[in-house]
Each structure stands twice: as structure tokens, then as C-alpha cells.
N, C-alpha and C. Protein backbone atom coordinates (compact mmCIF):
# COMPACT_ATOMS: atom_id res chain seq x y z
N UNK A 1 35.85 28.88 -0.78
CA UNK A 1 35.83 27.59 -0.09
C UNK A 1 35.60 27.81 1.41
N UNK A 2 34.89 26.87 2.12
CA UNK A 2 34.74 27.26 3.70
C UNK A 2 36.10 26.62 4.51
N UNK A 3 35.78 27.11 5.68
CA UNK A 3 37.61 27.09 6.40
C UNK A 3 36.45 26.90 7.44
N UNK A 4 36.99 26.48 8.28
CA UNK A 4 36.73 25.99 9.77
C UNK A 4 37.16 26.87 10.73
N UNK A 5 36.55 27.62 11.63
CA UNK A 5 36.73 28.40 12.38
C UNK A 5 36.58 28.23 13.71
N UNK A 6 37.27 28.75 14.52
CA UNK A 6 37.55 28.46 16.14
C UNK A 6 35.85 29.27 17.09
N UNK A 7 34.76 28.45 16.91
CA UNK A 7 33.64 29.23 18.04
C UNK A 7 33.97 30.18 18.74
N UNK A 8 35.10 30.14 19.73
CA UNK A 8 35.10 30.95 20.62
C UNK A 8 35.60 32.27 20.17
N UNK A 9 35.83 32.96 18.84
CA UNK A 9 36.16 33.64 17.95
C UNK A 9 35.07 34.54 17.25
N UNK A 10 33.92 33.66 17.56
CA UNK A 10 32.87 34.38 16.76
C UNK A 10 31.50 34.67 17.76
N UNK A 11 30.64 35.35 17.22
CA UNK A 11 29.45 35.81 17.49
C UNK A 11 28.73 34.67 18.11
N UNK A 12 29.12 33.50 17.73
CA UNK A 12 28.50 32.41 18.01
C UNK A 12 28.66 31.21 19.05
N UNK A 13 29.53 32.09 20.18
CA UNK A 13 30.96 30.45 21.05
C UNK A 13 29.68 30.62 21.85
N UNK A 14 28.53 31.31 22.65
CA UNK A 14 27.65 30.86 23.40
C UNK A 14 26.81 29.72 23.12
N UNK A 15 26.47 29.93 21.84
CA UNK A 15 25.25 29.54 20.82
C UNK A 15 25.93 28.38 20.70
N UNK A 16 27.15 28.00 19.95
CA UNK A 16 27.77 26.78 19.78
C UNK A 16 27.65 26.03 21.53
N UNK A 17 28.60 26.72 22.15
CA UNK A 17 28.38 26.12 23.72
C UNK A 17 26.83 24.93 23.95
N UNK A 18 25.89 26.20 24.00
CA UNK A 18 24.94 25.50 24.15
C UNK A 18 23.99 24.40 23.43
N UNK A 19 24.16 24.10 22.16
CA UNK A 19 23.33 24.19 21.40
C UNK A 19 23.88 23.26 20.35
N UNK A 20 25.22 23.05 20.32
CA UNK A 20 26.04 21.66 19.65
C UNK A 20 25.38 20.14 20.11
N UNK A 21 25.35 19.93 21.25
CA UNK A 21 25.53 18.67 21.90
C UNK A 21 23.54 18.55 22.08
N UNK A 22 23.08 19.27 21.68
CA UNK A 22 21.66 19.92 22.57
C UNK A 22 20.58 18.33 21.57
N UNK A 23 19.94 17.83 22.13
CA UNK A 23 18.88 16.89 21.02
C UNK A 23 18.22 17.11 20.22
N UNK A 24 17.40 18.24 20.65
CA UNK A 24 16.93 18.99 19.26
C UNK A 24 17.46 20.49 18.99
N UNK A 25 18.31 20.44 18.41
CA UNK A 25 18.61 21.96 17.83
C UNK A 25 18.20 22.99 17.16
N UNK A 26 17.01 22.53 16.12
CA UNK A 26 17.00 23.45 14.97
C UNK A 26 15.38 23.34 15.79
N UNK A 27 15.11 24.96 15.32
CA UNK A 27 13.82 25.85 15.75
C UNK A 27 13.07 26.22 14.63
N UNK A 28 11.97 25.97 13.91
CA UNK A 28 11.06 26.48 13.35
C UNK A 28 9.97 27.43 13.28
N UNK A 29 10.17 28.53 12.37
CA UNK A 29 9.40 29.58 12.50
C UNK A 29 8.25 29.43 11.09
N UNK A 30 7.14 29.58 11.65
CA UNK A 30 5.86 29.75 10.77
C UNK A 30 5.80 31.39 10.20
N UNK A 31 5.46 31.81 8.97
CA UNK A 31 5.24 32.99 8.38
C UNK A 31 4.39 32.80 7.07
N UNK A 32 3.50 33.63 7.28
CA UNK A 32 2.20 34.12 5.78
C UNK A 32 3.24 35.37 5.50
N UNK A 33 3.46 35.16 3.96
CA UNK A 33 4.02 36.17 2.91
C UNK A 33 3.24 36.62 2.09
N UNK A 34 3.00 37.62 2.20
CA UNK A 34 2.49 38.45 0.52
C UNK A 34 3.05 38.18 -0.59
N UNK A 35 2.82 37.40 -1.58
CA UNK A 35 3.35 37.16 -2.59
C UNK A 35 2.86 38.07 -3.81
N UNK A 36 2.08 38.32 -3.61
CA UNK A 36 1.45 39.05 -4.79
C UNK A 36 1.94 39.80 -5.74
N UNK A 37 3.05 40.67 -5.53
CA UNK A 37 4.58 41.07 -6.31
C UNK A 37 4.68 39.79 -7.16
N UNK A 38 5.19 38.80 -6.49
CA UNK A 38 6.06 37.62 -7.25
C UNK A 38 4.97 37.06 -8.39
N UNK A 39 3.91 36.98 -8.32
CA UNK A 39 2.64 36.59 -9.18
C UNK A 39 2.53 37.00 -9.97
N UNK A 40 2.78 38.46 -9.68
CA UNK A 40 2.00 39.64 -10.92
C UNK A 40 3.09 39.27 -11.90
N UNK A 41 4.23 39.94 -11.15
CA UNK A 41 5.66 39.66 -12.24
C UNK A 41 6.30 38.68 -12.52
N UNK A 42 5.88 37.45 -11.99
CA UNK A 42 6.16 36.40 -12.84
C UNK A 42 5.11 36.39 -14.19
N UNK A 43 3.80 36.32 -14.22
CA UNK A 43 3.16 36.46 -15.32
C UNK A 43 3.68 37.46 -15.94
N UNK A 44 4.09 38.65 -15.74
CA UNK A 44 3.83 39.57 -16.64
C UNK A 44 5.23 39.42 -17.70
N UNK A 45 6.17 38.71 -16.41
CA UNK A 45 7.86 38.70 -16.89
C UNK A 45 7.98 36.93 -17.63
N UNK A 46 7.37 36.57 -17.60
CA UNK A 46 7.29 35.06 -17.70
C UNK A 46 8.25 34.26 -17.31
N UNK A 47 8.38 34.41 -15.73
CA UNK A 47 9.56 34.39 -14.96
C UNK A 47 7.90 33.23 -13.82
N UNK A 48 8.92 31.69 -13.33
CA UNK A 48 8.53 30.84 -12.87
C UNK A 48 9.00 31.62 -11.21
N UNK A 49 7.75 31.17 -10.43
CA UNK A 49 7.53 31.69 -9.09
C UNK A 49 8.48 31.31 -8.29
N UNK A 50 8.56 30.40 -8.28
CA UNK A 50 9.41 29.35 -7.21
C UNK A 50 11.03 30.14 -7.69
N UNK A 51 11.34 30.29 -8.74
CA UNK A 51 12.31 30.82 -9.25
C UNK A 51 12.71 31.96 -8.21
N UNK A 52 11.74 33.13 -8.79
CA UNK A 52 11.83 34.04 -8.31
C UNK A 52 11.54 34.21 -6.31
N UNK A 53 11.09 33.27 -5.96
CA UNK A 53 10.88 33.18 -4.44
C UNK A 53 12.45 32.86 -3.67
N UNK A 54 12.82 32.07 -4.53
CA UNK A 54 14.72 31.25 -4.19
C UNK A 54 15.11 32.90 -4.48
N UNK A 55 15.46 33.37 -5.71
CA UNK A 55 16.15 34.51 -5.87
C UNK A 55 15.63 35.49 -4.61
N UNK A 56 14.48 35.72 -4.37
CA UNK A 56 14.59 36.38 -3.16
C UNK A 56 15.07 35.86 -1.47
N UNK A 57 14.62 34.83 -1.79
CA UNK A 57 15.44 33.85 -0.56
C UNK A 57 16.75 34.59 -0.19
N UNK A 58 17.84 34.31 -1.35
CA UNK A 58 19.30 34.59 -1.66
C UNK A 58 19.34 36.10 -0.86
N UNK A 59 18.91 36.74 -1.85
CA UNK A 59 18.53 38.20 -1.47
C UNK A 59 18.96 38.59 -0.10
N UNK A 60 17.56 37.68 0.30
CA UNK A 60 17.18 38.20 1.97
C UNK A 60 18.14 37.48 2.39
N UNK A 61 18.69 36.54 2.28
CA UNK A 61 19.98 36.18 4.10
C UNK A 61 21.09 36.35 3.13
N UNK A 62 21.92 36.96 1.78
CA UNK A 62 22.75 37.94 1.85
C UNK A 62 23.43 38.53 2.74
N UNK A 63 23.07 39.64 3.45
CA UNK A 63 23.20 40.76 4.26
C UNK A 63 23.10 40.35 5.65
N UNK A 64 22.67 38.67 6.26
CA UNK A 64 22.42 38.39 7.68
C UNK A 64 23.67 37.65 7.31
N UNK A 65 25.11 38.04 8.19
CA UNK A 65 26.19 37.30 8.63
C UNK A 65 26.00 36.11 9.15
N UNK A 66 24.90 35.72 10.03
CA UNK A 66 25.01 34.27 10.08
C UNK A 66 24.74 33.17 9.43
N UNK A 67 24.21 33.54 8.07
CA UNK A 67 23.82 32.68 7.12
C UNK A 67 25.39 32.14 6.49
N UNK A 68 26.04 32.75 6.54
CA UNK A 68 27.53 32.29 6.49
C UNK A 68 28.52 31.36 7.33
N UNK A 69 27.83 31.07 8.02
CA UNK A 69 28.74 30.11 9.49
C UNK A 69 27.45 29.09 9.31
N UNK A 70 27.77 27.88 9.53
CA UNK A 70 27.09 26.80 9.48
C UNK A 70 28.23 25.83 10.85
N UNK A 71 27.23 25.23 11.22
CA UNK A 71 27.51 23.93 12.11
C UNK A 71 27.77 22.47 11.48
N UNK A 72 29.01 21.80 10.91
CA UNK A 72 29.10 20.36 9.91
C UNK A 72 29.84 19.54 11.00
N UNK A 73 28.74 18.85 11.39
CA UNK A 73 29.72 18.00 12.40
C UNK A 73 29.52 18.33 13.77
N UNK A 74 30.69 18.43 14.11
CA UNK A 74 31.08 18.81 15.53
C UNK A 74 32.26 20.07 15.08
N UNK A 75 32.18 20.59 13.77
CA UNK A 75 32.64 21.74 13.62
C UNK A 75 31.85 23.10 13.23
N UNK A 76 32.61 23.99 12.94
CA UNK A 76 32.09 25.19 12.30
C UNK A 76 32.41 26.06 11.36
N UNK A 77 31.95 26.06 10.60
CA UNK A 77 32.38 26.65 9.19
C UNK A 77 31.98 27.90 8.78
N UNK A 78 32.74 28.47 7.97
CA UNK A 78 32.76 29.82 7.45
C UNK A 78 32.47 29.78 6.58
N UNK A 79 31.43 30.14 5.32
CA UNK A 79 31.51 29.69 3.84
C UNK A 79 31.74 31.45 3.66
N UNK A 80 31.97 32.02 2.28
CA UNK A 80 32.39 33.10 1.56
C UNK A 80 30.83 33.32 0.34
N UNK A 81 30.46 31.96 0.13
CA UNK A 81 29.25 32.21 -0.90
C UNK A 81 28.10 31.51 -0.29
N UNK A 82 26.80 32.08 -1.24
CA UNK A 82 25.27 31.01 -0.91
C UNK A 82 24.89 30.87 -1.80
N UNK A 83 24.21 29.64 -1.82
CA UNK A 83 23.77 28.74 -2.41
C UNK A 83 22.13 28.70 -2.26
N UNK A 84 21.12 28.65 -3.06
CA UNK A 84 19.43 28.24 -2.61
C UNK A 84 19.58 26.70 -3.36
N UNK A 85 18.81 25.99 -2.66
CA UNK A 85 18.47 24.79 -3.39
C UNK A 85 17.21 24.24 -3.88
N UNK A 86 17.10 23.76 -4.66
CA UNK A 86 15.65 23.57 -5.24
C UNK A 86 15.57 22.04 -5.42
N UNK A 87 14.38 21.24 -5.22
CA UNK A 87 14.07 20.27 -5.28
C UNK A 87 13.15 19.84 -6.52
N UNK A 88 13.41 19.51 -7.72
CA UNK A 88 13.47 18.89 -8.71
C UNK A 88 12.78 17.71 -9.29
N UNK A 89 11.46 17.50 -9.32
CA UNK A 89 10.89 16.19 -9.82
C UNK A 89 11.26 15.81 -11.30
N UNK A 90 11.98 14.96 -11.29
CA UNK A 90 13.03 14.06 -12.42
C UNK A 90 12.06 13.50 -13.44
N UNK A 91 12.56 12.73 -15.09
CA UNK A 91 12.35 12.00 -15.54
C UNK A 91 11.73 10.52 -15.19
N UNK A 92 12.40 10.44 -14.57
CA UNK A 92 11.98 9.12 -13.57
C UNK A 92 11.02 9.88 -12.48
N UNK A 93 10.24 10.45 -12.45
CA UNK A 93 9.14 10.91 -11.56
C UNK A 93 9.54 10.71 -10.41
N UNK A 94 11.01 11.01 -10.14
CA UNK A 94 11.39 10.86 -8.44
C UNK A 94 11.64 12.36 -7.93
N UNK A 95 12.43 12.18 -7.24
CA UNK A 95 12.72 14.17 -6.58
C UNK A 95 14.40 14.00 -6.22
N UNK A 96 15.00 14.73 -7.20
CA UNK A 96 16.50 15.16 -6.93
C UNK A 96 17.02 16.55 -6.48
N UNK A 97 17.86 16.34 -6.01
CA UNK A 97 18.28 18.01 -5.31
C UNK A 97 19.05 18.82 -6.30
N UNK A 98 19.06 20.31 -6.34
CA UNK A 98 19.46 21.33 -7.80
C UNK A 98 19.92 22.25 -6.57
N UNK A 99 21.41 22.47 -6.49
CA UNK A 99 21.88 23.72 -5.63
C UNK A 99 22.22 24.46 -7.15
N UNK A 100 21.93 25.95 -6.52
CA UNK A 100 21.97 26.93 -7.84
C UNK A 100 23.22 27.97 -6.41
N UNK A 101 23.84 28.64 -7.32
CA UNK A 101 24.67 29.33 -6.79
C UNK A 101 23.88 30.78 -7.18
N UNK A 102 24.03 31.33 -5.96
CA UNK A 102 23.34 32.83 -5.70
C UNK A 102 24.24 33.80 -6.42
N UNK A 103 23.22 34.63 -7.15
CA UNK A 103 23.88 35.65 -7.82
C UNK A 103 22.62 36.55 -7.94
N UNK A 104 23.13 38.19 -7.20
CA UNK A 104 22.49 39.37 -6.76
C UNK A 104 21.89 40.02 -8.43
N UNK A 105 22.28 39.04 -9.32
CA UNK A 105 21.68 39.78 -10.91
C UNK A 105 20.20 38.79 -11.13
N UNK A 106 19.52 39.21 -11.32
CA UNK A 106 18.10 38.57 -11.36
C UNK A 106 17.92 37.48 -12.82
N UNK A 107 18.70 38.14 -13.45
CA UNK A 107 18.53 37.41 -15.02
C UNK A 107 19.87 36.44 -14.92
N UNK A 108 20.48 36.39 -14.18
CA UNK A 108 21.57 35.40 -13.97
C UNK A 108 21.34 34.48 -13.29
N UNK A 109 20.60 34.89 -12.22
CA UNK A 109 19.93 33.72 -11.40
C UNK A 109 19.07 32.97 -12.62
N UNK A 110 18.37 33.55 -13.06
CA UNK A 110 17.56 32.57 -13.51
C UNK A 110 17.74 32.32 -14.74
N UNK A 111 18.87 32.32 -15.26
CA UNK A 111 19.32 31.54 -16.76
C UNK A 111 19.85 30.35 -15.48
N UNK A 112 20.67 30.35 -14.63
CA UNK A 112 21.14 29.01 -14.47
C UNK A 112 20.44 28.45 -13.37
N UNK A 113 19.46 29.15 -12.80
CA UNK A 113 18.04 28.56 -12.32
C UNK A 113 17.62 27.43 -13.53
N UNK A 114 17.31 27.65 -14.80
CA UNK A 114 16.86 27.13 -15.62
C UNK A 114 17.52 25.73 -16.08
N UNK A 115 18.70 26.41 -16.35
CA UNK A 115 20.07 25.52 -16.90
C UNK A 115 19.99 24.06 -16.10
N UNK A 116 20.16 24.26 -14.68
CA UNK A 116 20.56 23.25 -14.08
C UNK A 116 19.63 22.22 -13.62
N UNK A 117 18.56 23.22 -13.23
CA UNK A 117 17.06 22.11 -13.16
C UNK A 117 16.79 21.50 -13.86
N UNK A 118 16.67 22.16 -15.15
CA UNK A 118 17.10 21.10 -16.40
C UNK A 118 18.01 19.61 -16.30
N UNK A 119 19.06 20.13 -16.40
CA UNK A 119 20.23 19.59 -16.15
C UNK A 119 19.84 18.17 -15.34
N UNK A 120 19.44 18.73 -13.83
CA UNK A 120 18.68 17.27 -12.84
C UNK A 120 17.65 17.03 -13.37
N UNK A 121 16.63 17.58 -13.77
CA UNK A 121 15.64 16.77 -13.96
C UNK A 121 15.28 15.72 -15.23
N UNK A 122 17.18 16.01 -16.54
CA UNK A 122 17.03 15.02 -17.24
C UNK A 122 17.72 13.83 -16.50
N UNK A 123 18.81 14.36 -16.34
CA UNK A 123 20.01 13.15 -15.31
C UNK A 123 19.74 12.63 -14.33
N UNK A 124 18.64 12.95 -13.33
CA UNK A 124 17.92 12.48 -12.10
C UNK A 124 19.35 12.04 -11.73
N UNK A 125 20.33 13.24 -11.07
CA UNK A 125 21.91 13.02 -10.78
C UNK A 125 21.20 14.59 -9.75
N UNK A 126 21.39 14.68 -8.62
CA UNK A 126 21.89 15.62 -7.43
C UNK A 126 22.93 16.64 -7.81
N UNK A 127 22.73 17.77 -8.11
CA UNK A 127 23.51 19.01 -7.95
C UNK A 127 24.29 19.53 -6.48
N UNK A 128 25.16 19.41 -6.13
CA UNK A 128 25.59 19.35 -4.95
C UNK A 128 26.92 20.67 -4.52
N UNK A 129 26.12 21.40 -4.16
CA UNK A 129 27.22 22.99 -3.94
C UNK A 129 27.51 22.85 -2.40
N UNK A 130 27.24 21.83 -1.83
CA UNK A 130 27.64 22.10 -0.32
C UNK A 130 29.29 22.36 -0.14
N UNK A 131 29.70 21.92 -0.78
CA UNK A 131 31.73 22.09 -0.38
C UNK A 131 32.04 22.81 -1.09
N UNK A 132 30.92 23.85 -1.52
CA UNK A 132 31.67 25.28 -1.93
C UNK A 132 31.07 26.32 -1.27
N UNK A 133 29.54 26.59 -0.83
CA UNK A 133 28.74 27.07 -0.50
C UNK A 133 27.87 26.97 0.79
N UNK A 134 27.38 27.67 1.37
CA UNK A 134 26.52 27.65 2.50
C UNK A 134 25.07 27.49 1.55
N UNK A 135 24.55 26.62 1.86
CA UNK A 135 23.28 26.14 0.85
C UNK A 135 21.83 26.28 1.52
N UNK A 136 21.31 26.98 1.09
CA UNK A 136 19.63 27.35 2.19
C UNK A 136 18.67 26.47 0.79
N UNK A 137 18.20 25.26 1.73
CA UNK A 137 17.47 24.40 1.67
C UNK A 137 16.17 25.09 1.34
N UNK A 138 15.38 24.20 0.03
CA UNK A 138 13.89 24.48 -0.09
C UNK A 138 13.21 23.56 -0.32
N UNK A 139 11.96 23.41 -0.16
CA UNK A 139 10.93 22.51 -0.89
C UNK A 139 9.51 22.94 -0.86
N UNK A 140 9.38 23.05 -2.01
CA UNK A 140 8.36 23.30 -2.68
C UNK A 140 6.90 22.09 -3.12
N UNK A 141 6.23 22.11 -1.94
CA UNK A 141 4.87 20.98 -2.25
C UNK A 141 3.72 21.86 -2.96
N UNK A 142 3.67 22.17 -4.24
CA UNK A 142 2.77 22.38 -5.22
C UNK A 142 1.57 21.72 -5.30
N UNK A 143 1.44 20.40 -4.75
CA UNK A 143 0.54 19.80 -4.84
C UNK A 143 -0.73 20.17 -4.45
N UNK A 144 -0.47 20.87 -3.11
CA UNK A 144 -1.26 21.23 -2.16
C UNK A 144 -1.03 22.50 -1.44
N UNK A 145 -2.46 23.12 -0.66
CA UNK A 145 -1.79 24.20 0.20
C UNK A 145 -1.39 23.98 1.75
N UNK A 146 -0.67 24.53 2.55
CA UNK A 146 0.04 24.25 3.64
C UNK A 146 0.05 24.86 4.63
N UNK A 147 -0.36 25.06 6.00
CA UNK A 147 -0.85 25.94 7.14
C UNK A 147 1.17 25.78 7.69
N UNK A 148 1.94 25.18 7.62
CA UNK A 148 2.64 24.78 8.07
C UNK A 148 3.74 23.62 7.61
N UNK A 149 4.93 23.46 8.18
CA UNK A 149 5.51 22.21 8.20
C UNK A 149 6.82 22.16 9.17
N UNK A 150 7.42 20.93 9.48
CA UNK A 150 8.42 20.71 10.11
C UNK A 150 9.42 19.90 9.43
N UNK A 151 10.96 20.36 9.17
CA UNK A 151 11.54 19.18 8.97
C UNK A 151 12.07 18.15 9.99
N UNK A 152 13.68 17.94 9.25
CA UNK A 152 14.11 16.97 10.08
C UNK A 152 15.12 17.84 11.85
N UNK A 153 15.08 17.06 12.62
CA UNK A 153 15.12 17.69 13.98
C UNK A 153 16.45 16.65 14.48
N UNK A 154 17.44 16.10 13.47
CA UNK A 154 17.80 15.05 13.70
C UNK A 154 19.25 15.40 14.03
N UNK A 155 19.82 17.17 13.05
CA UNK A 155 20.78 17.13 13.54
C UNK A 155 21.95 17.01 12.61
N UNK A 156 21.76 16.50 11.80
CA UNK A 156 22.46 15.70 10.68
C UNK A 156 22.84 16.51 9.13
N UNK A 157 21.33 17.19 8.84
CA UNK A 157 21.20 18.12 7.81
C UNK A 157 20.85 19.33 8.77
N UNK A 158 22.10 20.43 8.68
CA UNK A 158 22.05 21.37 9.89
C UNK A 158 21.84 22.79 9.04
N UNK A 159 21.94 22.76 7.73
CA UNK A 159 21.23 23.88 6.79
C UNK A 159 19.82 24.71 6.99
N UNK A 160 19.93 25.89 6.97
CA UNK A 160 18.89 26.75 7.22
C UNK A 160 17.60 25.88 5.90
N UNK A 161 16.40 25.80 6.21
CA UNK A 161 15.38 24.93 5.42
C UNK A 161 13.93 25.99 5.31
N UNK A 162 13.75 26.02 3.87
CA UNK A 162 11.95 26.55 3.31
C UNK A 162 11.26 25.66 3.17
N UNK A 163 10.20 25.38 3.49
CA UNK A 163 8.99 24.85 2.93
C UNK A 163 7.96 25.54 2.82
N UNK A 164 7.04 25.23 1.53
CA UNK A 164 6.44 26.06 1.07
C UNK A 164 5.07 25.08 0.42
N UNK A 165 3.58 25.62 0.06
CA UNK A 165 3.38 24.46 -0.93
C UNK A 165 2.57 25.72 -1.83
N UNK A 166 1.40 25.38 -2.49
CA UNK A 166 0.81 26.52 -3.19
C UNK A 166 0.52 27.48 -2.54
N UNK A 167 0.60 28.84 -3.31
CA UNK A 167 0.31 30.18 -3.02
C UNK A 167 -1.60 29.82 -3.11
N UNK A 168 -2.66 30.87 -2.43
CA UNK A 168 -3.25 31.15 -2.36
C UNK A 168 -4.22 32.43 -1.96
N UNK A 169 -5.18 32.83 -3.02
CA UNK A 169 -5.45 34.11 -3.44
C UNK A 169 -6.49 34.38 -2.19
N UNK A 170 -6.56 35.73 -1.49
CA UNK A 170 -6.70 36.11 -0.44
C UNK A 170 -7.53 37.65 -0.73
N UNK A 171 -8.83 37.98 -1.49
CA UNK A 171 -9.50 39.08 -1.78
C UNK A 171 -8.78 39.19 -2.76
N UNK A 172 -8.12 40.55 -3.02
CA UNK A 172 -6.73 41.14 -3.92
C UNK A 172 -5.06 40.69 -3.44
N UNK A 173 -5.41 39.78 -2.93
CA UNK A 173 -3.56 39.63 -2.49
C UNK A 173 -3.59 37.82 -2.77
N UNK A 174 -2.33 37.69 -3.34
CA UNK A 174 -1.67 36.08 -2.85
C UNK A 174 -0.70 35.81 -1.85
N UNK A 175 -1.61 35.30 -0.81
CA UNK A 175 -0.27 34.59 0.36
C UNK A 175 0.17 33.62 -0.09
N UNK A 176 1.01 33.41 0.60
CA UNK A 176 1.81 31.80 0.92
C UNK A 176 2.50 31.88 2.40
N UNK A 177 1.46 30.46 3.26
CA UNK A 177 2.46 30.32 4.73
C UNK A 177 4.03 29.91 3.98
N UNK A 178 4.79 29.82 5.00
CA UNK A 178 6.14 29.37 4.75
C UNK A 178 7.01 28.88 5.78
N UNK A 179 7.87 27.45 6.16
CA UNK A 179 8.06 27.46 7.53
C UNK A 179 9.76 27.43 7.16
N UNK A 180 10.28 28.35 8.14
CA UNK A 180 11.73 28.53 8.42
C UNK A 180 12.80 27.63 9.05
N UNK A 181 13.19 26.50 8.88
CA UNK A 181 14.26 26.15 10.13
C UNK A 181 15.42 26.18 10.26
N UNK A 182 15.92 26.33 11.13
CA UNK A 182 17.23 26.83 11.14
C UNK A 182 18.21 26.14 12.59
N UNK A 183 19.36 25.75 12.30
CA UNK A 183 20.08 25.27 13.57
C UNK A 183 20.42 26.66 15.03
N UNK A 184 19.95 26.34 16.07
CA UNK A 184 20.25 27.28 16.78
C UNK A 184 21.87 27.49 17.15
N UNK A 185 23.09 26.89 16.66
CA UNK A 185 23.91 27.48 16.51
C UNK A 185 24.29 28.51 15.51
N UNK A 186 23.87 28.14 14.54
CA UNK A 186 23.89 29.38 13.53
C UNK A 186 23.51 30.56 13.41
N UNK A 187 22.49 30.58 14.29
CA UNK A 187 21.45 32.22 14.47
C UNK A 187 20.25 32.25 15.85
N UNK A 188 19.85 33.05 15.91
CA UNK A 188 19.18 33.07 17.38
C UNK A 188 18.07 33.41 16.34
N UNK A 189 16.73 33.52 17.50
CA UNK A 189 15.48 33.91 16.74
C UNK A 189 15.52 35.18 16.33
N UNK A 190 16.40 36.40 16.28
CA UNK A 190 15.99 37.30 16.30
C UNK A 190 16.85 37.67 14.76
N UNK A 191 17.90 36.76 14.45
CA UNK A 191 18.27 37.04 13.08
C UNK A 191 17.64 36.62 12.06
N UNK A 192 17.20 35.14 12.62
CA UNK A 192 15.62 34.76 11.84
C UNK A 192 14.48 35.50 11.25
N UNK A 193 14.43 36.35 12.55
CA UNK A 193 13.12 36.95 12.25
C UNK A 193 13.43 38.00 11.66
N UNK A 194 14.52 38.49 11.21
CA UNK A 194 15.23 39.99 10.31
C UNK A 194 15.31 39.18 8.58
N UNK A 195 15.54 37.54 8.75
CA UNK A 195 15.97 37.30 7.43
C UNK A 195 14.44 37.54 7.01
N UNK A 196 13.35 36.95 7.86
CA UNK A 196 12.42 36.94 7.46
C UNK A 196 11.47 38.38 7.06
N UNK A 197 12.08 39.19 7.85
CA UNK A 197 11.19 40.31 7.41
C UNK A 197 12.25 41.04 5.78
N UNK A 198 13.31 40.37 6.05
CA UNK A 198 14.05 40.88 4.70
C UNK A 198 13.85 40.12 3.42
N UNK A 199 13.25 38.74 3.78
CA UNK A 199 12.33 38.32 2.98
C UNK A 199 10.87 38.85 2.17
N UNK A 200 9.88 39.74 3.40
CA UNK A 200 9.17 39.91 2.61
C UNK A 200 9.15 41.51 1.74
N UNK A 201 10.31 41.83 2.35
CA UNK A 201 11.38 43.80 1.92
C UNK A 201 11.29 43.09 0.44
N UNK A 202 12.13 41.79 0.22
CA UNK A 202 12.50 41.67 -1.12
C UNK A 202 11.41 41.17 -1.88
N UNK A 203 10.42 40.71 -1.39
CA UNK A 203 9.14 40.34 -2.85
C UNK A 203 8.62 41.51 -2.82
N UNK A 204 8.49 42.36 -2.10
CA UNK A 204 7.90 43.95 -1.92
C UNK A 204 8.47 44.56 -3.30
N UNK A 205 10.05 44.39 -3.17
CA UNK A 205 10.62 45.24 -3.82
C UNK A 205 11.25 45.18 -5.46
N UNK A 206 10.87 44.04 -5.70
CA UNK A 206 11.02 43.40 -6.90
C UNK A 206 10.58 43.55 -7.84
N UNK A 207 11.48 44.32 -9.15
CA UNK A 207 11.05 44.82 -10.16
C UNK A 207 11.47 44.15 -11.76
């Protein structure tokens, strides 16, 4: 469960200082990934991409401590677990939210990867792990491909955020851009840019 923790205690009382009260907080980083790992072995494993992109998500900010402290409010929280979330087009052809709880076993992730998407996309009912979990936001636009995107800058939804839309084949390789955002109390650019390179460590390394 998360506990509320005193800023001036952590890695973060500058970052909070500055960056609580601030109008726009959250910073977006643009990145092209090699996906081409995740392609091969999803076909070969008959393992769904997006699946396996969240499981590496998890993966990669694991091991970055600030993916664990989140900004709710005008407080600050500690969570103990993570969460990826997946966005879900329903029965009713609408879009509901699916938090899956992170688990470092690949075939565990994705039995209840499966389970629960399910789950929302018959019930068009919201899966909701935030008051147990630190939850890293995704969305996935399949529709189309994507140089980019921005979310919301509002402050409100202060969760680290993916967007993503189709992969596209590049000679012998599949990229996918991907845009990062993240509240600047939670992390500076430079842990960002570690989740991100530990992002593309883990589609590298994926067997």
C-alpha cells in the first residue's frame, strides 16, 4: 500500500520545492525504439506486442527508484509495487482502462495481461490499481503511425505516460517512435533518459 512521505526526506524535496505549484509540470521525451526483438518473438511465441512492450515497460522502470514516489495532490507517495496500464477498446466500441499488476515472470504477466483485458473489454468497467500501485500509463493508437505525441499538461493525472501507435518496418528492423511523460517531481530528465535506455536493454534482451 503507498504511505505518504515527508519531501524533505527524499531525493526529491528540491524537485518537489520547485515543481509542485509549477503550471506545467510534466516534460515529454520523444524516442524511436527498435522493436524488432518484440516482432520476431511475438510471432514466433504467439505472444501479442503491445503485451510484451508493457511487460518490458515494467521491466525497465523496476530498477529506477523514482518510479516509486509519485506526486497525488499536494502530496507524495511511496508505492512498494507497479502497475502498466493498458487501454482497452470495449464491447461497446468505447476505450476503458486495464491496470495489470507487474510481475518480473513473463508468462505471468501475460496470463493476466490476457485475463483482465478480457475481463474490461467484456464489462466496459475500468480496472483500477492506483490505491495499490504506482501505475505507468499507456496508449496504444494502432490505427495509425505516429512521429510523436503529447498528453495532458494539466497536472491532475501526474502518472509517468506511453504513447505509442503502429510499429513500422525500416529495411531489416521495426521501429516504433514513442513519447514519454513524466511529472518533474518524480524524476529529472536524466532518470528518464536511463528508464528509457533500460527500455530499449529490455526489448534487446528478450527471450
Amino acid at each position: 500500500m503507498p504511505q505518504e512521505i515527508e519531501p524533505k526526506d527524499t531525493t526529491r524535496a528540491a524537485a518537489y520545492a520547485l515543481w509542485m505549484k509549477a503550471p506545467n509540470p510534466m516534460v515529454t521525451f520523444l524516442k524511436t525504439l527498435d522493436v524488432t526483438n518484440l516482432v520476431r518473438l511475438g510471432a514466433r511465441r504467439h505472444l501479442k506486442f503491445n503485451m510484451l512492450l508493457d511487460y518490458c515497460i515494467g521491466r525497465a522502470a523496476a530498477p529506477v527508484k523514482e518510479f516509486y514516489m509519485l506526486p497525488v495532490g499536494d502530496r507524495l507517495m511511496r508505492y512498494d509495487a507497479l502497475a502498466v496500464n493498458a487501454i482497452v477498446k470495449n464491447r461497446a466500441r468505447e476505450l476503458s482502462s486495464c491496470d495489470i499488476l507487474f510481475s518480473d515472470d513473463l508468462e505471468t504477466f501475460n496470463r493476466e495481461y490476457l485475463e483482465y483485458t478480457s475481463q474490461t473489454e467484456e464489462s466496459c468497467q475500468d480496472r483500477d490499481l492506483s490505491a495499490e500501485c504506482m501505475v505507468i500509463g499507456t496508449s496504444a493508437i494502432v490505427e495509425t503511425e505516429l512521429d510523436g505525441a503529447v498528453g495532458m499538461n494539466s497536472g491532475i493525472y501526474n502518472n509517468p505516460f506511453l504513447i505509442w501507435g503502429r510499429y513500422r518496418k525500416k529495411l531489416f528492423q521495426y521501429v516504433l517512435p514513442i513519447s514519454f511523460q513524466f511529472h518533474h517531481t518524480q524524476m529529472d530528465g536524466a532518470h528518464a533518459g536511463r528508464f528509457l535506455e533500460n527500455l530499449q536493454d529490455e526489448i534487446n534482451g528478450l527471450r
